[in-house]
PDB file of N, CA and C in Angstrom:
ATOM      1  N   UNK A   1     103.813  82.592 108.735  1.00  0.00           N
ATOM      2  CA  UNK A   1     104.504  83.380 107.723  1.00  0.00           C
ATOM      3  C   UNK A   1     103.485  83.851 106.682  1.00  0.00           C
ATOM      4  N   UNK A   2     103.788  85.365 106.277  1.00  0.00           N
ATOM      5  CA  UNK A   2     103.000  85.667 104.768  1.00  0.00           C
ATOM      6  C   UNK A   2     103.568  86.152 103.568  1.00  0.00           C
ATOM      7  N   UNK A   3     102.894  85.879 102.704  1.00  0.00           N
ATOM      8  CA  UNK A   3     103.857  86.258 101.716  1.00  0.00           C
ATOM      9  C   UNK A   3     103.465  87.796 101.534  1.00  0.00           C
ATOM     10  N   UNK A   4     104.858  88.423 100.904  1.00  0.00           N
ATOM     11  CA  UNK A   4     104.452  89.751 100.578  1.00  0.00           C
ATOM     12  C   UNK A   4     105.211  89.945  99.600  1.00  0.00           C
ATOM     13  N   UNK A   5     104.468  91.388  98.731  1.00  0.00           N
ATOM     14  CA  UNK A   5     105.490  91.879  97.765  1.00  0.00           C
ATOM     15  C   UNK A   5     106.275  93.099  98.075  1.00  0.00           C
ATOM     16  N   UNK A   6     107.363  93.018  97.225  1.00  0.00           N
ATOM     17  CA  UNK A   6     108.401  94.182  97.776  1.00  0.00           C
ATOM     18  C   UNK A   6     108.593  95.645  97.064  1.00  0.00           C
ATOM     19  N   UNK A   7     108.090  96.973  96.803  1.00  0.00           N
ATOM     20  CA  UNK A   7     108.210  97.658  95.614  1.00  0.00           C
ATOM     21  C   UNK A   7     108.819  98.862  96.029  1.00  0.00           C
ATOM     22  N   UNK A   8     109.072  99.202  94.881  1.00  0.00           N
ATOM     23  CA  UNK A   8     110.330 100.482  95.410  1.00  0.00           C
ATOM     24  C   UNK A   8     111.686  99.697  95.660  1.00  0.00           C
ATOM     25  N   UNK A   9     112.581 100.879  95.920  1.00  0.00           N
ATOM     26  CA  UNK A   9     114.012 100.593  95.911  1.00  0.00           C
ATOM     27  C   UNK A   9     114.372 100.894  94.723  1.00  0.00           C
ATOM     28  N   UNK A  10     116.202 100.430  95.301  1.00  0.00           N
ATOM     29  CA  UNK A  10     117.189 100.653  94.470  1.00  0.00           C
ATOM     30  C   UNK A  10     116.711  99.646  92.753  1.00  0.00           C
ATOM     31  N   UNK A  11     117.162  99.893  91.640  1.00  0.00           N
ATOM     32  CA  UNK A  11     116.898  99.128  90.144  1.00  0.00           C
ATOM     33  C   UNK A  11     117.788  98.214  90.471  1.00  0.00           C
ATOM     34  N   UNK A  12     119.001  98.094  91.269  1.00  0.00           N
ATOM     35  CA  UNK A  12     119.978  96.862  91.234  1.00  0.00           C
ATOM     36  C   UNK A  12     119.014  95.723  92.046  1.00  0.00           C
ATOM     37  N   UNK A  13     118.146  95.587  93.002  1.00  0.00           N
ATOM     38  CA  UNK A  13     117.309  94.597  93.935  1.00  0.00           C
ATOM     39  C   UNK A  13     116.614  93.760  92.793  1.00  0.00           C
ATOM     40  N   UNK A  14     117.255  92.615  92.542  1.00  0.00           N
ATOM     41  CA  UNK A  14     116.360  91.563  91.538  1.00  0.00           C
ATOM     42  C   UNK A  14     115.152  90.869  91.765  1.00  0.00           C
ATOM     43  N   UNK A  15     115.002  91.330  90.633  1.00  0.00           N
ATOM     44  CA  UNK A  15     113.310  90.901  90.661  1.00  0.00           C
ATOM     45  C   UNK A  15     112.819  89.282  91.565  1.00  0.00           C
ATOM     46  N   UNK A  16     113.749  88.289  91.743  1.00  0.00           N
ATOM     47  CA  UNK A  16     113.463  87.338  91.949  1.00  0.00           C
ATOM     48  C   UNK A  16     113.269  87.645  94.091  1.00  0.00           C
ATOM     49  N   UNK A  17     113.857  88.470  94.277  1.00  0.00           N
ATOM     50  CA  UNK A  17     114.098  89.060  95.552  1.00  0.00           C
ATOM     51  C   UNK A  17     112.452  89.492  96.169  1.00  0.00           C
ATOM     52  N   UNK A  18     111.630  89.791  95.074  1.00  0.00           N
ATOM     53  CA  UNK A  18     110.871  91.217  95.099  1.00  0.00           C
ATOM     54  C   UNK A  18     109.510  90.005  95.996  1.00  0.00           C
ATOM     55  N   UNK A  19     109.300  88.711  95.841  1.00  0.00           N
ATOM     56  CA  UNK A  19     108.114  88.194  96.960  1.00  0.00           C
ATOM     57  C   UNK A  19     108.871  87.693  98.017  1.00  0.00           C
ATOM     58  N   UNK A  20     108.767  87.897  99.203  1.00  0.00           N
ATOM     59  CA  UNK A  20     109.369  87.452 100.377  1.00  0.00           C
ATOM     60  C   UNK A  20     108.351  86.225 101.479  1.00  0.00           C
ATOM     61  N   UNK A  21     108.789  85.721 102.344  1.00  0.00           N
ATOM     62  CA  UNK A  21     107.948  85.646 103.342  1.00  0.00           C
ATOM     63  C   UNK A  21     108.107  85.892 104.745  1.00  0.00           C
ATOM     64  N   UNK A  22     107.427  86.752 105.520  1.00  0.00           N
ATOM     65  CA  UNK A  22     107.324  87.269 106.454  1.00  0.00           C
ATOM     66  C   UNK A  22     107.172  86.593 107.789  1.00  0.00           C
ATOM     67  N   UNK A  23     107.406  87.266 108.847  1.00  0.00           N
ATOM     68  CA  UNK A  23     106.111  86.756 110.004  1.00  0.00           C
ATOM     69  C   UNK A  23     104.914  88.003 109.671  1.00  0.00           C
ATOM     70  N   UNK A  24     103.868  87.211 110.321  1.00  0.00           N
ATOM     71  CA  UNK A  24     102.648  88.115 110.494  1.00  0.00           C
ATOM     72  C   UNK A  24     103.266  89.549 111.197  1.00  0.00           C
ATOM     73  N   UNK A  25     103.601  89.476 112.649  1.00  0.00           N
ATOM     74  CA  UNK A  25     104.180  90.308 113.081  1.00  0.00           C
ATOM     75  C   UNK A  25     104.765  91.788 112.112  1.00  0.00           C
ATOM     76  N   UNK A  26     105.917  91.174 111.163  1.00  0.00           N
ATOM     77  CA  UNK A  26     106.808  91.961 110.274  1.00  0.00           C
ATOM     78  C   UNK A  26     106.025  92.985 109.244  1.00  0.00           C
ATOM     79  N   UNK A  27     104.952  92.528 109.062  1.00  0.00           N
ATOM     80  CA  UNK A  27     103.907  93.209 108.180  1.00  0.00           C
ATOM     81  C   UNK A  27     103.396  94.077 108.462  1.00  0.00           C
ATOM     82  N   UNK A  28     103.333  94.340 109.933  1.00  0.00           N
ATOM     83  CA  UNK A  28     102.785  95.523 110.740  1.00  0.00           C
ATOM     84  C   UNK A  28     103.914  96.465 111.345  1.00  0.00           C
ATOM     85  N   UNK A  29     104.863  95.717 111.001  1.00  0.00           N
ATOM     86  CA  UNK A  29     106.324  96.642 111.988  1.00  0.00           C
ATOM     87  C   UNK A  29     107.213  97.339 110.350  1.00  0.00           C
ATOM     88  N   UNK A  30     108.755  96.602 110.436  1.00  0.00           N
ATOM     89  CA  UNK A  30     109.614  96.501 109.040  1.00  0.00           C
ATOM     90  C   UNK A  30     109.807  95.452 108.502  1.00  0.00           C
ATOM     91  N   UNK A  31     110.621  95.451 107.555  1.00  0.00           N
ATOM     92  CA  UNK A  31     111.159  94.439 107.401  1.00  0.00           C
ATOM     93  C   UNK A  31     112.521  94.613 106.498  1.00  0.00           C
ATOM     94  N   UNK A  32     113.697  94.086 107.484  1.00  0.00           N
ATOM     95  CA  UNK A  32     114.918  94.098 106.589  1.00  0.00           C
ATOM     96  C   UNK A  32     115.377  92.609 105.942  1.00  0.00           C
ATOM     97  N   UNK A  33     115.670  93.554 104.441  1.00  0.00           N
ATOM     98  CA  UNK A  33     116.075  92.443 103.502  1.00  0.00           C
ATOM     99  C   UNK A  33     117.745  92.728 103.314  1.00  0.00           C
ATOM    100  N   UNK A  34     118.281  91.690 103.922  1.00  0.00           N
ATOM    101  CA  UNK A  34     119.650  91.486 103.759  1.00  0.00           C
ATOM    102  C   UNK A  34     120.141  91.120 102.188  1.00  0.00           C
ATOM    103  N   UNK A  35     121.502  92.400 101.591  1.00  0.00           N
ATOM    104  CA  UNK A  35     121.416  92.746 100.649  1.00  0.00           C
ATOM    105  C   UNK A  35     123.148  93.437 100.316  1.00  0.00           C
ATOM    106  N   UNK A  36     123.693  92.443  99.590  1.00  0.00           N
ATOM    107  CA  UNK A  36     124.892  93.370  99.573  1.00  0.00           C
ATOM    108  C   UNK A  36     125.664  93.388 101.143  1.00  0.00           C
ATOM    109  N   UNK A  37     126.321  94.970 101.221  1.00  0.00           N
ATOM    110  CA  UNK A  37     126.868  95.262 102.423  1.00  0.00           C
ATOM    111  C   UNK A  37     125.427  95.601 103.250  1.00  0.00           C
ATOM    112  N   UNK A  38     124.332  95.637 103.317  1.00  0.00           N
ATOM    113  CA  UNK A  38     123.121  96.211 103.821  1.00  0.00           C
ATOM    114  C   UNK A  38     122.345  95.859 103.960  1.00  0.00           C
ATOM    115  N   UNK A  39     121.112  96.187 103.794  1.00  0.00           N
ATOM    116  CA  UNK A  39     119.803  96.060 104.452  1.00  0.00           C
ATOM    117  C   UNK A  39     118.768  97.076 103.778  1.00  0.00           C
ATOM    118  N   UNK A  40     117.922  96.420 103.357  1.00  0.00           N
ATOM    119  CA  UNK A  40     116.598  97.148 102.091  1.00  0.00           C
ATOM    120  C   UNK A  40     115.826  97.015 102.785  1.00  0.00           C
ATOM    121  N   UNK A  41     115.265  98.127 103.689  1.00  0.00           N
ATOM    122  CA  UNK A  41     113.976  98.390 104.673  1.00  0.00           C
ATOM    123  C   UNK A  41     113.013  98.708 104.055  1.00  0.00           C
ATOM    124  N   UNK A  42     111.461  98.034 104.399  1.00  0.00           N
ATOM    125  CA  UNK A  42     110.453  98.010 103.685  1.00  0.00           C
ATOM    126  C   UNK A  42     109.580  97.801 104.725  1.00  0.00           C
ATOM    127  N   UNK A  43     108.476  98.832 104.256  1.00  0.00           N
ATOM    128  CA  UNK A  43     107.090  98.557 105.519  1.00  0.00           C
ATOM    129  C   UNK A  43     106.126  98.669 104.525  1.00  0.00           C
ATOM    130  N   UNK A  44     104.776  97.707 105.458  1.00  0.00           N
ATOM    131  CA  UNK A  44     103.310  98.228 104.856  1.00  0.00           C
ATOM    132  C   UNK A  44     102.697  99.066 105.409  1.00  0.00           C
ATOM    133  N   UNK A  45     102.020  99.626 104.124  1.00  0.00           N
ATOM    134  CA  UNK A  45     101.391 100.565 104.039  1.00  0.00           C
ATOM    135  C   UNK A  45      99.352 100.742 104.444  1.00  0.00           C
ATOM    136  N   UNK A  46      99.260  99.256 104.131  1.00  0.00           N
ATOM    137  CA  UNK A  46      97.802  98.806 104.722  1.00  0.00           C
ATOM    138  C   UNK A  46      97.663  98.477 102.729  1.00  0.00           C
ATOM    139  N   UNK A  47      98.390  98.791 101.690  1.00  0.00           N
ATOM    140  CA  UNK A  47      98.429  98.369 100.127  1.00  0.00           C
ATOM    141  C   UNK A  47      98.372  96.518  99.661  1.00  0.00           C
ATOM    142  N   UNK A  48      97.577  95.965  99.497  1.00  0.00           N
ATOM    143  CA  UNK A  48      97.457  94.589  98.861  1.00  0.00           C
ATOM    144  C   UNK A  48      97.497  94.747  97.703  1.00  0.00           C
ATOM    145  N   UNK A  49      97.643  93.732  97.176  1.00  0.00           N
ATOM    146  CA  UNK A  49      97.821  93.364  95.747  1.00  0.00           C
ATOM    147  C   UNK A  49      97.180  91.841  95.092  1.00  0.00           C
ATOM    148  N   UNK A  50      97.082  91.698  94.281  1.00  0.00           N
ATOM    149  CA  UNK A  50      96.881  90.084  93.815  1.00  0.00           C
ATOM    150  C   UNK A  50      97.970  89.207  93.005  1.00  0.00           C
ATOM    151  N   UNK A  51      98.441  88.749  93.697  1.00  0.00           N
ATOM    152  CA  UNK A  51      99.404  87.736  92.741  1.00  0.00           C
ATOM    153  C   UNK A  51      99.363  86.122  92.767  1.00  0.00           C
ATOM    154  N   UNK A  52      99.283  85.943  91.690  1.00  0.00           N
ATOM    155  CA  UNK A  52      98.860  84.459  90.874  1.00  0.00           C
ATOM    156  C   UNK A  52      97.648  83.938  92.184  1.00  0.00           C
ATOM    157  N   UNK A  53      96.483  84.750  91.816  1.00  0.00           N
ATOM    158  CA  UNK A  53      95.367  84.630  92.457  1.00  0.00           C
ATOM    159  C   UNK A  53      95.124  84.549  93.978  1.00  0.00           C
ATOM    160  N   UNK A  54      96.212  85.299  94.576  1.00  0.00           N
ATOM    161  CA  UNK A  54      96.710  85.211  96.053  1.00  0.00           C
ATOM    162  C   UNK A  54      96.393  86.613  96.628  1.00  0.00           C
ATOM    163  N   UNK A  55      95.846  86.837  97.228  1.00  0.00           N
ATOM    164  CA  UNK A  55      95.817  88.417  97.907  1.00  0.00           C
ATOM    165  C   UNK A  55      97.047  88.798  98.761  1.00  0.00           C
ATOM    166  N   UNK A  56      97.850  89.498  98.693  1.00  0.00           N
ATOM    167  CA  UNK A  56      98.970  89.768  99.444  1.00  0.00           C
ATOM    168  C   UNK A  56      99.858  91.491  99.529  1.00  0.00           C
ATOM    169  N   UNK A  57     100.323  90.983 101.186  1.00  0.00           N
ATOM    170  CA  UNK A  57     100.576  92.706 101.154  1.00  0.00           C
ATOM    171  C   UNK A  57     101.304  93.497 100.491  1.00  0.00           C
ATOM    172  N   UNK A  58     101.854  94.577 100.133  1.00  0.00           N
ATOM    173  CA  UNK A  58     102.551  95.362  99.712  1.00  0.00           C
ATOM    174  C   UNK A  58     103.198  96.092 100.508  1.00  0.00           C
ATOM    175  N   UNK A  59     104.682  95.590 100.465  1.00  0.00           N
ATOM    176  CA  UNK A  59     105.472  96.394 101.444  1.00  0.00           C
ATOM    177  C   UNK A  59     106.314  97.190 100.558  1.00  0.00           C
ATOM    178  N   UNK A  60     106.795  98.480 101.138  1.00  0.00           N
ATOM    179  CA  UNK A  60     107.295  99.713 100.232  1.00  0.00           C
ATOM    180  C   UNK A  60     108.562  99.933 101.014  1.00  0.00           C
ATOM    181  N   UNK A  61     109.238 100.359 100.052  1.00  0.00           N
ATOM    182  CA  UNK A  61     110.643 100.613 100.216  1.00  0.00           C
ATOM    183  C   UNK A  61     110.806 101.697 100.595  1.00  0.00           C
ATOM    184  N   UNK A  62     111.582 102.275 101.939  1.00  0.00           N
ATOM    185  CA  UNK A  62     111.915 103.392 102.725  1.00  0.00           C
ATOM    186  C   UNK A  62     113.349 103.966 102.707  1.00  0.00           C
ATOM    187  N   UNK A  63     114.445 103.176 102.657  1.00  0.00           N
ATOM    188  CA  UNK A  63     115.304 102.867 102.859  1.00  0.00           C
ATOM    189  C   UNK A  63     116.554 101.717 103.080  1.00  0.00           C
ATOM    190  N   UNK A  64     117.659 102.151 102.857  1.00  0.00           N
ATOM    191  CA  UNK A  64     118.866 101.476 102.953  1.00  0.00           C
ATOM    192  C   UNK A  64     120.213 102.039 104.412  1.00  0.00           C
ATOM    193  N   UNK A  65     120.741 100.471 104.703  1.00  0.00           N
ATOM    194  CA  UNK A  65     121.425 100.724 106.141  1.00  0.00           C
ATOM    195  C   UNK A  65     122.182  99.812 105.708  1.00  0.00           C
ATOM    196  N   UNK A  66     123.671  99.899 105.834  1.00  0.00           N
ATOM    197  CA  UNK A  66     124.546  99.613 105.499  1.00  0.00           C
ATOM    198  C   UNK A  66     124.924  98.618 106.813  1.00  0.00           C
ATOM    199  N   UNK A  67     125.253  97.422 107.019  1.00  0.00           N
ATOM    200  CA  UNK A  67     126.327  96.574 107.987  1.00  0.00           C
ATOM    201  C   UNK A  67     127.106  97.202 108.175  1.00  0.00           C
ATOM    202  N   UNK A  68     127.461  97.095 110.041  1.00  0.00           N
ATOM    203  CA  UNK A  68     128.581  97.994 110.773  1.00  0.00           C
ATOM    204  C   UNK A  68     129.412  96.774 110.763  1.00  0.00           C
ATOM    205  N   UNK A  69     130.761  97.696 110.471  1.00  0.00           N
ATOM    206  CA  UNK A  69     131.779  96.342 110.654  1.00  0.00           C
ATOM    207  C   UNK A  69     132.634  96.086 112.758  1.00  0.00           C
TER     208      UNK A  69
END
């Protein structure tokens, strides 16, 4: 698993939401964050960042997909 950060999106996605952890895999593909009725799709971009002295990726927000009932 890695950690990543989440940026972009909707202003309602709380901040506490915004570091995730991944598979390695997910970092190179999407990644959906289950959310509400939906799903907050986020990919990297090849963008790192540093947080609390950690190098980690930056995944960006593309889109939203709603659960089929």
């Amino acid at each position: 698993m890695v950690k990543v950060l989440l940026m972009g999106g909707p202003p309602y996605l709380p901040v506490d939401l915004r570091v995730q952890r991944v598979s390695k895999t997910k970092v190179h593909d999407t990644f959906k964050l289950p959310y509400g009725a939906g799903y907050e799709h986020f990919r990297h971009r090849g963008e790192e960042t540093h947080l609390n002295g950690e190098l980690i990726p930056v995944m960006e927000w593309y889109q939203r997909t709603f659960i089929a009932e």
